[in-house]
PDB file of N, CA and C in Angstrom:
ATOM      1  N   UNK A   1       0.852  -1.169   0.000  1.00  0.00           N
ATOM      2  CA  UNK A   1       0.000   0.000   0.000  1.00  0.00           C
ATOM      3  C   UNK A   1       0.898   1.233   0.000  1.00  0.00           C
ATOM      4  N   UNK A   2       0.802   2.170  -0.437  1.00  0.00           N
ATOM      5  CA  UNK A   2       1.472   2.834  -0.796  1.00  0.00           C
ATOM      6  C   UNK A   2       1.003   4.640   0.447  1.00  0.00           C
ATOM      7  N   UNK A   3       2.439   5.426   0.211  1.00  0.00           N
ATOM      8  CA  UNK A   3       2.007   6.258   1.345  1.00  0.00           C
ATOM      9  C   UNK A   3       0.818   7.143   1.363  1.00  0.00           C
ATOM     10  N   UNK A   4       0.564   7.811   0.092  1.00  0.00           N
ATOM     11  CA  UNK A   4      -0.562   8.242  -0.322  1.00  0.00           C
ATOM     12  C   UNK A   4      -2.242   7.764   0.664  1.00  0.00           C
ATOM     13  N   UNK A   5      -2.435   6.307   0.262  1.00  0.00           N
ATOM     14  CA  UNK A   5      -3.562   5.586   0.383  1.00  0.00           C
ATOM     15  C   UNK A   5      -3.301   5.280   2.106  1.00  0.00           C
ATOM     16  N   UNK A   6      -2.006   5.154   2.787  1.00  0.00           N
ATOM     17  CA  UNK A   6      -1.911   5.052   4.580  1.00  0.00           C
ATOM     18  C   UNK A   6      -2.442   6.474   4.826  1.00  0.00           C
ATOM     19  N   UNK A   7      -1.914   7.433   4.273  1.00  0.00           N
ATOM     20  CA  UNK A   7      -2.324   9.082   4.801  1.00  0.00           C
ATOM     21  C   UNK A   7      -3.706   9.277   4.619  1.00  0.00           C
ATOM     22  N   UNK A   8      -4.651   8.621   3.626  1.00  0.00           N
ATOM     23  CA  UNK A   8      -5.919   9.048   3.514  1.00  0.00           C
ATOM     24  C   UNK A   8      -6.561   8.207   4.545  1.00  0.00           C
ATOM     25  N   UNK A   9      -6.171   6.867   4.830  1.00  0.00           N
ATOM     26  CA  UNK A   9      -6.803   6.347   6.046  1.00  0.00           C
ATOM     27  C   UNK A   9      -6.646   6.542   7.560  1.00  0.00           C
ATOM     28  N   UNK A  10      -5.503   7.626   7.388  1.00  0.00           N
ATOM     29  CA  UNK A  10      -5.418   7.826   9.031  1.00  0.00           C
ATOM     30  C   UNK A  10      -6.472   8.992   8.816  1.00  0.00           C
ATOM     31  N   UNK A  11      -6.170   9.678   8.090  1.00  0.00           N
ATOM     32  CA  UNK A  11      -7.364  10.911   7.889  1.00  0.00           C
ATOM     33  C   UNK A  11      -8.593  10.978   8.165  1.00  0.00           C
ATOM     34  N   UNK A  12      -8.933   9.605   7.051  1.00  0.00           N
ATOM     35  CA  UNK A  12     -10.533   9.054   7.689  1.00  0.00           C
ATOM     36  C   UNK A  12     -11.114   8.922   8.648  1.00  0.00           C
ATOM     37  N   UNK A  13      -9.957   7.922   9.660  1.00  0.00           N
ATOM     38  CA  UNK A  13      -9.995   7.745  10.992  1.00  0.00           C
ATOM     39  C   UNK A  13     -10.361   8.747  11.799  1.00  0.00           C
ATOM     40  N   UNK A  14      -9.549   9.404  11.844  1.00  0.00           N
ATOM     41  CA  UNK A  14      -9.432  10.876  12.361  1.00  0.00           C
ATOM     42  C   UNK A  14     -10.709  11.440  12.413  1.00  0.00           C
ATOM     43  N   UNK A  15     -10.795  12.092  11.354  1.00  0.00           N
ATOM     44  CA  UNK A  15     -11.914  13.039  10.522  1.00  0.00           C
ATOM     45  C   UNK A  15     -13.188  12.872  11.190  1.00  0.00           C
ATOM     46  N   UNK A  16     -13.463  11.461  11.184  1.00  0.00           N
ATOM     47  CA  UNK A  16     -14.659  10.183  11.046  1.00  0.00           C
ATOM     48  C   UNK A  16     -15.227  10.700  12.858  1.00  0.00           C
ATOM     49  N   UNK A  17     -13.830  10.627  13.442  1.00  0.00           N
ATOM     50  CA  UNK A  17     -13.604  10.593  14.905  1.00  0.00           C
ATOM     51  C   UNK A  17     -14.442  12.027  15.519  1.00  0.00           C
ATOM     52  N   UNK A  18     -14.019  12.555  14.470  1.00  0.00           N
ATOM     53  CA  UNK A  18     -14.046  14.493  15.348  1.00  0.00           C
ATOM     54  C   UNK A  18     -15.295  14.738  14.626  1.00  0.00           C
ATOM     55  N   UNK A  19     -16.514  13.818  14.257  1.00  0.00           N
ATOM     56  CA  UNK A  19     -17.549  14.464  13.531  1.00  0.00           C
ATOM     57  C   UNK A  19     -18.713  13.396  13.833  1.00  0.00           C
ATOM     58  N   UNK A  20     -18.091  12.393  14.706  1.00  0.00           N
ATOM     59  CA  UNK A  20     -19.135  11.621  15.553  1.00  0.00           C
ATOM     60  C   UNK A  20     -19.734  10.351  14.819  1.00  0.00           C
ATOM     61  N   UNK A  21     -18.894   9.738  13.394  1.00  0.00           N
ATOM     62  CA  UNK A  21     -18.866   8.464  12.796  1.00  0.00           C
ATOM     63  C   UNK A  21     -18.204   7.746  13.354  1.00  0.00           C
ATOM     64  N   UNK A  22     -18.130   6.191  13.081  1.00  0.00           N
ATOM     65  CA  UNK A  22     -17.918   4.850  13.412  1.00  0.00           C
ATOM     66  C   UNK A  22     -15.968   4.822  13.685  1.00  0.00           C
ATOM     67  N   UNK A  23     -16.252   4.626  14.600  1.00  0.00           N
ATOM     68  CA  UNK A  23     -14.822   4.418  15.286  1.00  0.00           C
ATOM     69  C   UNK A  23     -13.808   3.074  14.185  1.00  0.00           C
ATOM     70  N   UNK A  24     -12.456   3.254  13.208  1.00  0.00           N
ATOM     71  CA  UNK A  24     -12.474   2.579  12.719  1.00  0.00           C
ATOM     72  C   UNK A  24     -11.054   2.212  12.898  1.00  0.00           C
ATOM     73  N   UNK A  25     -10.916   0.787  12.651  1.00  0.00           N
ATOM     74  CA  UNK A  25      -9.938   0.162  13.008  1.00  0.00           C
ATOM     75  C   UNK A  25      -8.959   0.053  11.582  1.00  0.00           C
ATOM     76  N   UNK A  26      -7.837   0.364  11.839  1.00  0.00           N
ATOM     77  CA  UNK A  26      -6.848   0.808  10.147  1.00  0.00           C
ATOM     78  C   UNK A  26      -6.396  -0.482   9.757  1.00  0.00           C
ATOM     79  N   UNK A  27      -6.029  -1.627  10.496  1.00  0.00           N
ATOM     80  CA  UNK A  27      -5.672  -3.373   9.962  1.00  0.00           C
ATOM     81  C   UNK A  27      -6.364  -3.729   9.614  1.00  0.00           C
ATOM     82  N   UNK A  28      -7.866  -3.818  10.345  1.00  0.00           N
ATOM     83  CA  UNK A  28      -8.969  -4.275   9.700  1.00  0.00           C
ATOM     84  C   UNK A  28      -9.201  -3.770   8.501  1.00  0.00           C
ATOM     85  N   UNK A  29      -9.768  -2.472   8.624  1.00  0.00           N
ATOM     86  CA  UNK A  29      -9.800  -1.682   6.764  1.00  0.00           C
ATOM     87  C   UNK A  29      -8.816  -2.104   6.077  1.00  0.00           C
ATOM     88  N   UNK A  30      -7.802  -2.420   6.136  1.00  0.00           N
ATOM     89  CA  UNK A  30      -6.870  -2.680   5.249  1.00  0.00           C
ATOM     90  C   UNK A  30      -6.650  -4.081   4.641  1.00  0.00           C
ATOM     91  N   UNK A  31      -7.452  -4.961   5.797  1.00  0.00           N
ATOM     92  CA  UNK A  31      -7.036  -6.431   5.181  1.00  0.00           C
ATOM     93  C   UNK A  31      -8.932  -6.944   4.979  1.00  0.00           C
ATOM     94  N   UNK A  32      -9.823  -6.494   5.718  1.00  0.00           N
ATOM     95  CA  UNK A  32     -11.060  -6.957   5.191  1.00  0.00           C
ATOM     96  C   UNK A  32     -12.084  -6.038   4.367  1.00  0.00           C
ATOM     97  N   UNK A  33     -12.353  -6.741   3.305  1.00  0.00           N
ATOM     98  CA  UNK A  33     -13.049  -6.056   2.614  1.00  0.00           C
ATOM     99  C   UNK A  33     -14.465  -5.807   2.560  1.00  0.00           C
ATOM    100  N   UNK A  34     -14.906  -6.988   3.331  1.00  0.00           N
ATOM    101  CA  UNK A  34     -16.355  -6.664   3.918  1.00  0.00           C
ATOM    102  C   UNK A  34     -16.522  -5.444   5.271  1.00  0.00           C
ATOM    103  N   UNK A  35     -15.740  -5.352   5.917  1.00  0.00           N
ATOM    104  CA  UNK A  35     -15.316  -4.433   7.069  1.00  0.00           C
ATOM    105  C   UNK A  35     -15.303  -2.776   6.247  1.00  0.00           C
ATOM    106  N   UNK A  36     -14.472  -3.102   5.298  1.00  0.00           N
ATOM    107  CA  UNK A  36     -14.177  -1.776   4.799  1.00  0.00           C
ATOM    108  C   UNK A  36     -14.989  -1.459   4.138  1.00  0.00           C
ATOM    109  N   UNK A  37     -16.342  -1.899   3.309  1.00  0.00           N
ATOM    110  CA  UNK A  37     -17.289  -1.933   2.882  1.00  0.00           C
ATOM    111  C   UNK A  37     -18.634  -1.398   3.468  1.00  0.00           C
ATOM    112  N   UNK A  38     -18.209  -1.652   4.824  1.00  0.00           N
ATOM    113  CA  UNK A  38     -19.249  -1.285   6.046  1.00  0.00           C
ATOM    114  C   UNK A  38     -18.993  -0.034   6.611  1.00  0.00           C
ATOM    115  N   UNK A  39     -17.429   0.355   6.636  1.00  0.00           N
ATOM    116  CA  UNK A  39     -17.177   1.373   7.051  1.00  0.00           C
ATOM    117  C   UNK A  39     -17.637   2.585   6.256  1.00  0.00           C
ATOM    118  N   UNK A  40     -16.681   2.128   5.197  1.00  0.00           N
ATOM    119  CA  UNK A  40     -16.800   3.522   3.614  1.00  0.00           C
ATOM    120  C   UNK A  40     -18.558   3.466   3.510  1.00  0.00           C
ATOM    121  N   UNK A  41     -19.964   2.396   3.752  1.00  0.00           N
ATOM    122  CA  UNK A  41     -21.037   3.238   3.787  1.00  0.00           C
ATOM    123  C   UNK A  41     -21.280   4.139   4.980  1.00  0.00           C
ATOM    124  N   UNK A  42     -20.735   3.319   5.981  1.00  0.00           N
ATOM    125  CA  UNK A  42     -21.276   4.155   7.168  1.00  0.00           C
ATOM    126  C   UNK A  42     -20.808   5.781   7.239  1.00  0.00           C
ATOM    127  N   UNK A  43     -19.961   5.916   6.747  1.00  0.00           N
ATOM    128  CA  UNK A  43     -18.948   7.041   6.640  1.00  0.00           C
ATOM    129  C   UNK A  43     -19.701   8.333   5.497  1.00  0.00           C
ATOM    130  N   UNK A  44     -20.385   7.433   4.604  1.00  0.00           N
ATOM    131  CA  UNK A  44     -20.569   8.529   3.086  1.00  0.00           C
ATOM    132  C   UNK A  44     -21.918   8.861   3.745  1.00  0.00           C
ATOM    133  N   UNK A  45     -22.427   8.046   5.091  1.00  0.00           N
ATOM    134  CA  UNK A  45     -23.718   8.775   5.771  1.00  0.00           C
ATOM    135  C   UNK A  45     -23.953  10.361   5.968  1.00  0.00           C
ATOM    136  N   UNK A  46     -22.722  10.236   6.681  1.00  0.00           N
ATOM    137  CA  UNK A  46     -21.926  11.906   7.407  1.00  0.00           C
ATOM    138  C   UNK A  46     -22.283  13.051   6.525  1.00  0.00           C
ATOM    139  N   UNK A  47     -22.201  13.889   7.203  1.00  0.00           N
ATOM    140  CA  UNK A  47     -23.067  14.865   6.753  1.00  0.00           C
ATOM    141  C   UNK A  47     -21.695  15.928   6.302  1.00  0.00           C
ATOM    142  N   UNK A  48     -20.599  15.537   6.319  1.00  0.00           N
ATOM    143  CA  UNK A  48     -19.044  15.916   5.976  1.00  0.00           C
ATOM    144  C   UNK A  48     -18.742  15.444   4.492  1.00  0.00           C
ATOM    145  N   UNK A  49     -18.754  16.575   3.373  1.00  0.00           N
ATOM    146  CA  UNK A  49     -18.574  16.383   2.380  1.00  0.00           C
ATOM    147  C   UNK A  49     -17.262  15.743   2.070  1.00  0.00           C
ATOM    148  N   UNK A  50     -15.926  16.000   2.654  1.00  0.00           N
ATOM    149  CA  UNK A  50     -14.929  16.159   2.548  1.00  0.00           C
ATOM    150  C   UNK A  50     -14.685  14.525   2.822  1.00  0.00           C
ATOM    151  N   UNK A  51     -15.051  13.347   4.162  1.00  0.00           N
ATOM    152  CA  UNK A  51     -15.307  12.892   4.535  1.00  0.00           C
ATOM    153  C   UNK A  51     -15.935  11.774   3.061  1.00  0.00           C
ATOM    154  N   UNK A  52     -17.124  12.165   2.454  1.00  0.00           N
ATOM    155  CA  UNK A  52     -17.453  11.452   1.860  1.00  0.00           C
ATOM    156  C   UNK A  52     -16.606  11.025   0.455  1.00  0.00           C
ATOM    157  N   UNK A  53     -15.782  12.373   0.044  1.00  0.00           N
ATOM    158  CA  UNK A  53     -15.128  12.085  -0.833  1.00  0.00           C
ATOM    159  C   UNK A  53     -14.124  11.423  -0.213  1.00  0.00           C
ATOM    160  N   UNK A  54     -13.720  11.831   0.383  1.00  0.00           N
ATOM    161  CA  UNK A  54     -12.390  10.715   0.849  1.00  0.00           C
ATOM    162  C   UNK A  54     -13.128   8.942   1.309  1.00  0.00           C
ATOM    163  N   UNK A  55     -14.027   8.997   1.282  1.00  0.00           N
ATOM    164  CA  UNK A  55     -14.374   7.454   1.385  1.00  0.00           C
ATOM    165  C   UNK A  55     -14.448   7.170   0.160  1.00  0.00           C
ATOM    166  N   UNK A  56     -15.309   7.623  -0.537  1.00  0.00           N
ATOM    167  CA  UNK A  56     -15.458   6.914  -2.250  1.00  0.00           C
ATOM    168  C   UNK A  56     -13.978   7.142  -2.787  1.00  0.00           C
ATOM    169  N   UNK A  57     -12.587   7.765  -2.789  1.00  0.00           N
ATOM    170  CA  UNK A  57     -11.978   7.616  -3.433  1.00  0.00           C
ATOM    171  C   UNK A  57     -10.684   6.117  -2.395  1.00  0.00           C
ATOM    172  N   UNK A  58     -11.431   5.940  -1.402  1.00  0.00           N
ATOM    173  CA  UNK A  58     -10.426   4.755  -0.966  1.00  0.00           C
ATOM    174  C   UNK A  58     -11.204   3.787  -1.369  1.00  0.00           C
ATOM    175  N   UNK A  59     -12.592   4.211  -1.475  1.00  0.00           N
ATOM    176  CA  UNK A  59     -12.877   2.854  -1.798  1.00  0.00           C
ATOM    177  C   UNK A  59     -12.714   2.452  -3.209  1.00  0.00           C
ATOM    178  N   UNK A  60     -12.837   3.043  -4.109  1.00  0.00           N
ATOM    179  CA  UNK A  60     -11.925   3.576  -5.291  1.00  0.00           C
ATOM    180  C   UNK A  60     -10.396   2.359  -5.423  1.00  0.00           C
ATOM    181  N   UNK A  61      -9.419   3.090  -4.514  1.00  0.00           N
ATOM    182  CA  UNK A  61      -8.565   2.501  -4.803  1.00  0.00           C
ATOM    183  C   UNK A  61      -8.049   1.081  -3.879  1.00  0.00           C
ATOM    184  N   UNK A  62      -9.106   0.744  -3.411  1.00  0.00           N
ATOM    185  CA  UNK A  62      -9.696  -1.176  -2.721  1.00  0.00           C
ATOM    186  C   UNK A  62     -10.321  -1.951  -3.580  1.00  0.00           C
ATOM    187  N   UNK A  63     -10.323  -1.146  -4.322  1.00  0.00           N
ATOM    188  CA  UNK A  63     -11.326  -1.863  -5.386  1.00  0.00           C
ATOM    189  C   UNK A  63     -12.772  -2.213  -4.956  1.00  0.00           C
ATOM    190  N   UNK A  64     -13.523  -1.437  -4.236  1.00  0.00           N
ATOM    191  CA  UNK A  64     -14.690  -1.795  -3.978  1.00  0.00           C
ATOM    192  C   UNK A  64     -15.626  -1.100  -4.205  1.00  0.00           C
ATOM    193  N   UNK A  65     -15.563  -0.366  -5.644  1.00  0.00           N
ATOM    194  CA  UNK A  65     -16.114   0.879  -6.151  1.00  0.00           C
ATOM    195  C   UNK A  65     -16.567  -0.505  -7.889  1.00  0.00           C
ATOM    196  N   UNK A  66     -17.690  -0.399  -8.355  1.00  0.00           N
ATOM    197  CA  UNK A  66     -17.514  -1.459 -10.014  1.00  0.00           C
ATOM    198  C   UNK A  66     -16.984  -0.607 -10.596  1.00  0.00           C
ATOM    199  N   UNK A  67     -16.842  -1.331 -11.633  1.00  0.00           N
ATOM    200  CA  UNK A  67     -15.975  -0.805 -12.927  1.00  0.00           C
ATOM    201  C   UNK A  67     -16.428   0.220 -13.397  1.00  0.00           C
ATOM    202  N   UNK A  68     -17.997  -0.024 -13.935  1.00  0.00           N
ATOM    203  CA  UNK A  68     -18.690   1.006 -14.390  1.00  0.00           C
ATOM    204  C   UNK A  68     -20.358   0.969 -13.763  1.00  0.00           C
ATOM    205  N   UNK A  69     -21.510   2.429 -13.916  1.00  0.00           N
ATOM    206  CA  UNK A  69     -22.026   2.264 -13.225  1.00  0.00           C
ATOM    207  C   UNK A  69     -23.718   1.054 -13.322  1.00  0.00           C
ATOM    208  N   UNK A  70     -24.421   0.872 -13.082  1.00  0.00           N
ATOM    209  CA  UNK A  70     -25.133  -0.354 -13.270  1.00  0.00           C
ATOM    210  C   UNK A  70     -26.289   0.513 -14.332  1.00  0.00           C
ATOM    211  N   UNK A  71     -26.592  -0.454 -15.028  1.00  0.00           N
ATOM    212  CA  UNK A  71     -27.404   0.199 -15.940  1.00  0.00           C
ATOM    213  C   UNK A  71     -28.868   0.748 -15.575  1.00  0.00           C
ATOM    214  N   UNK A  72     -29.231   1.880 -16.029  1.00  0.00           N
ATOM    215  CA  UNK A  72     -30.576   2.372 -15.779  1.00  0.00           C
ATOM    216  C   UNK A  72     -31.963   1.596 -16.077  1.00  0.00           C
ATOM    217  N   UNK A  73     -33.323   1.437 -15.276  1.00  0.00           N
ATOM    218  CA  UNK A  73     -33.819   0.300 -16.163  1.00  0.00           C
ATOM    219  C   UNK A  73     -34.776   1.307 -17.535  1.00  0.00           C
ATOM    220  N   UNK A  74     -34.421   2.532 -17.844  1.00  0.00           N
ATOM    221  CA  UNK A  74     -34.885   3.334 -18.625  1.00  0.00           C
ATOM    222  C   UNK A  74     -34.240   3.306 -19.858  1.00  0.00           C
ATOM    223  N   UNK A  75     -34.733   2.915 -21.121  1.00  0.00           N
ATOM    224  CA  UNK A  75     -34.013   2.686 -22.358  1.00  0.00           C
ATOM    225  C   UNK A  75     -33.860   4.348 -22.435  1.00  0.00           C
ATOM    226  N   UNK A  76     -32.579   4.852 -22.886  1.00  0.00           N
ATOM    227  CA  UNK A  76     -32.177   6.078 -23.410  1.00  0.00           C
ATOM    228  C   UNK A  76     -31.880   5.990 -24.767  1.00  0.00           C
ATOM    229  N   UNK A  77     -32.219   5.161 -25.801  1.00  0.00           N
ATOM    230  CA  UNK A  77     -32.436   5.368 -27.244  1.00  0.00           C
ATOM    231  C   UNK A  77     -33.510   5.978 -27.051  1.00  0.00           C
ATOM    232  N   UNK A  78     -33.441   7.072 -28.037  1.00  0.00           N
ATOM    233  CA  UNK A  78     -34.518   7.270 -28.774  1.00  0.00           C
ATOM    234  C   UNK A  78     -35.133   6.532 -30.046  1.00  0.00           C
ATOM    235  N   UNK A  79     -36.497   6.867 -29.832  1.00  0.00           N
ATOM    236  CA  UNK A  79     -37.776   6.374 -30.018  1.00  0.00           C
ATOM    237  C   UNK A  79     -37.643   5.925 -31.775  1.00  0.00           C
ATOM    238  N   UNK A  80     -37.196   7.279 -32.492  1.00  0.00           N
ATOM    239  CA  UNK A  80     -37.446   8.134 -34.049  1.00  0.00           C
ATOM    240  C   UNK A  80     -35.851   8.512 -34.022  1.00  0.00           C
ATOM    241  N   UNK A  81     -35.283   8.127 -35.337  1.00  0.00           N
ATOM    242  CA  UNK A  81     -33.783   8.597 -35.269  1.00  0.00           C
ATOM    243  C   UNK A  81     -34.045   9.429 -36.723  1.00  0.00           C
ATOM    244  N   UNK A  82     -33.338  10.721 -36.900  1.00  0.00           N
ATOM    245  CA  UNK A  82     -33.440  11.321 -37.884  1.00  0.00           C
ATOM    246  C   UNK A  82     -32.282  10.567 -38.749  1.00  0.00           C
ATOM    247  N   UNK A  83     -32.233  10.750 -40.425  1.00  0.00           N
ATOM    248  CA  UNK A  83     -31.045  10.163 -40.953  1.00  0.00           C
ATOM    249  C   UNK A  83     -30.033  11.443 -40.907  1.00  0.00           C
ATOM    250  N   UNK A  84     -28.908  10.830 -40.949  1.00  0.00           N
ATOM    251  CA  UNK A  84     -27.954  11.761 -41.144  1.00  0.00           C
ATOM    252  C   UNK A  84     -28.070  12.703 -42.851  1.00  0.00           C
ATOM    253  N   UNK A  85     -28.116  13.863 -43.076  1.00  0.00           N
ATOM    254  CA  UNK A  85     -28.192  14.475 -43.917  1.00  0.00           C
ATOM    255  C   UNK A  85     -26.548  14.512 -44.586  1.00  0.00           C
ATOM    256  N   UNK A  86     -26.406  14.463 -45.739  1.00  0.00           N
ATOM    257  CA  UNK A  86     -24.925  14.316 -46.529  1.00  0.00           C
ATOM    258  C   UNK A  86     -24.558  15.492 -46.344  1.00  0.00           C
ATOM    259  N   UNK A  87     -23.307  15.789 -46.221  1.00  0.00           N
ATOM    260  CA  UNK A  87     -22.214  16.883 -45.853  1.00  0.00           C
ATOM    261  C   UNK A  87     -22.812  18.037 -46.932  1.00  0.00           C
ATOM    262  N   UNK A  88     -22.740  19.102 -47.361  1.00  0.00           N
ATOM    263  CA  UNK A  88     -23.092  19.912 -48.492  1.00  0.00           C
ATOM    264  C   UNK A  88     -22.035  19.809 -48.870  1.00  0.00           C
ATOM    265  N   UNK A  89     -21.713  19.866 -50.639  1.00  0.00           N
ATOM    266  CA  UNK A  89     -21.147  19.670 -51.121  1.00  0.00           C
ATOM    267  C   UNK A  89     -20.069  20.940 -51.661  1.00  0.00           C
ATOM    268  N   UNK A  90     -18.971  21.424 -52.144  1.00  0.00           N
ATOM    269  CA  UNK A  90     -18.667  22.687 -52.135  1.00  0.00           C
ATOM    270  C   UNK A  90     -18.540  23.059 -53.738  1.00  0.00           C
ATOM    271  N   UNK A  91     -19.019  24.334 -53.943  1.00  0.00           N
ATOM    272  CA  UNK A  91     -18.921  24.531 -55.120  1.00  0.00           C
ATOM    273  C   UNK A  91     -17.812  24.709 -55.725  1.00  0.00           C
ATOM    274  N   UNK A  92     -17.724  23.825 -56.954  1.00  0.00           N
ATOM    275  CA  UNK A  92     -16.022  24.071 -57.268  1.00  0.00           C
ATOM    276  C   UNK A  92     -15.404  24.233 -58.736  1.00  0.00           C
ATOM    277  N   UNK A  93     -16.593  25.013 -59.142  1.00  0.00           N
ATOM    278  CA  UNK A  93     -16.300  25.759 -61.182  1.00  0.00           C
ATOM    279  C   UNK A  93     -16.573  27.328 -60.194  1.00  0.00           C
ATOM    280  N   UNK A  94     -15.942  27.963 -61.029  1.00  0.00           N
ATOM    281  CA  UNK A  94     -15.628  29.221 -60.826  1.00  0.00           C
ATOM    282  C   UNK A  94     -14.204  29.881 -60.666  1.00  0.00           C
ATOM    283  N   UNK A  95     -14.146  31.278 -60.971  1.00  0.00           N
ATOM    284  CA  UNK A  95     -13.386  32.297 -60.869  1.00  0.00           C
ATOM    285  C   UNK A  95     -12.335  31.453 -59.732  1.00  0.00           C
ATOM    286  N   UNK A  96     -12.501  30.987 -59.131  1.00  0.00           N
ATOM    287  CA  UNK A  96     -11.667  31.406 -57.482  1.00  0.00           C
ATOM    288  C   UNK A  96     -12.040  29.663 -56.805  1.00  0.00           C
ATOM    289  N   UNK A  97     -11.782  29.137 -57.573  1.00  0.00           N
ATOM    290  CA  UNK A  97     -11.806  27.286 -57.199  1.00  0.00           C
ATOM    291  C   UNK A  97     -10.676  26.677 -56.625  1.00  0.00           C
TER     292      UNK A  97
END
């Protein structure tokens, strides 16, 4: 783990501490992923913006964020597709071609 990702979790800790969230243990977060899963929601509860971003971006880099986000159950095609109209063409007899 690298120093970056130790500094954002003592932070958390911290932060989490002085704003009246879940008391959190830094071995545990670090080696269980169901633990840390429980924490980073309990945490994005908080009413501490700063707090929440710093949870979604550890959880981010735990890998416990998906890849991408889950699909809507609302089709976003549209209905009627217009065709694409051909480029205009440029005029090209004349003086200045």
């Amino acid at each position: 783990m690298d120093r970056e990702t130790l500094n954002e979790m003592v932070r958390l800790k911290f932060d989490s501490r002085k704003v009246g969230g879940p008391d959190i243990d830094l071995v545990k977060l670090a080696g269980d992923a169901t633990y840390a899963a429980e924490i980073f929601s309990a945490v994005e509860q908080l009413p501490d913006e700063s707090l929440v971003l710093l949870a979604i971006t550890l959880r981010d880099k735990f890998g416990l964020l998906p890849a991408k986000p889950a699909p809507s159950s609302v089709d976003p095609s549209p209905t009627h597709e217009k065709p694409e109209a051909p480029p205009p063409q440029r005029y090209m007899r004349g003086a200045r071609s």
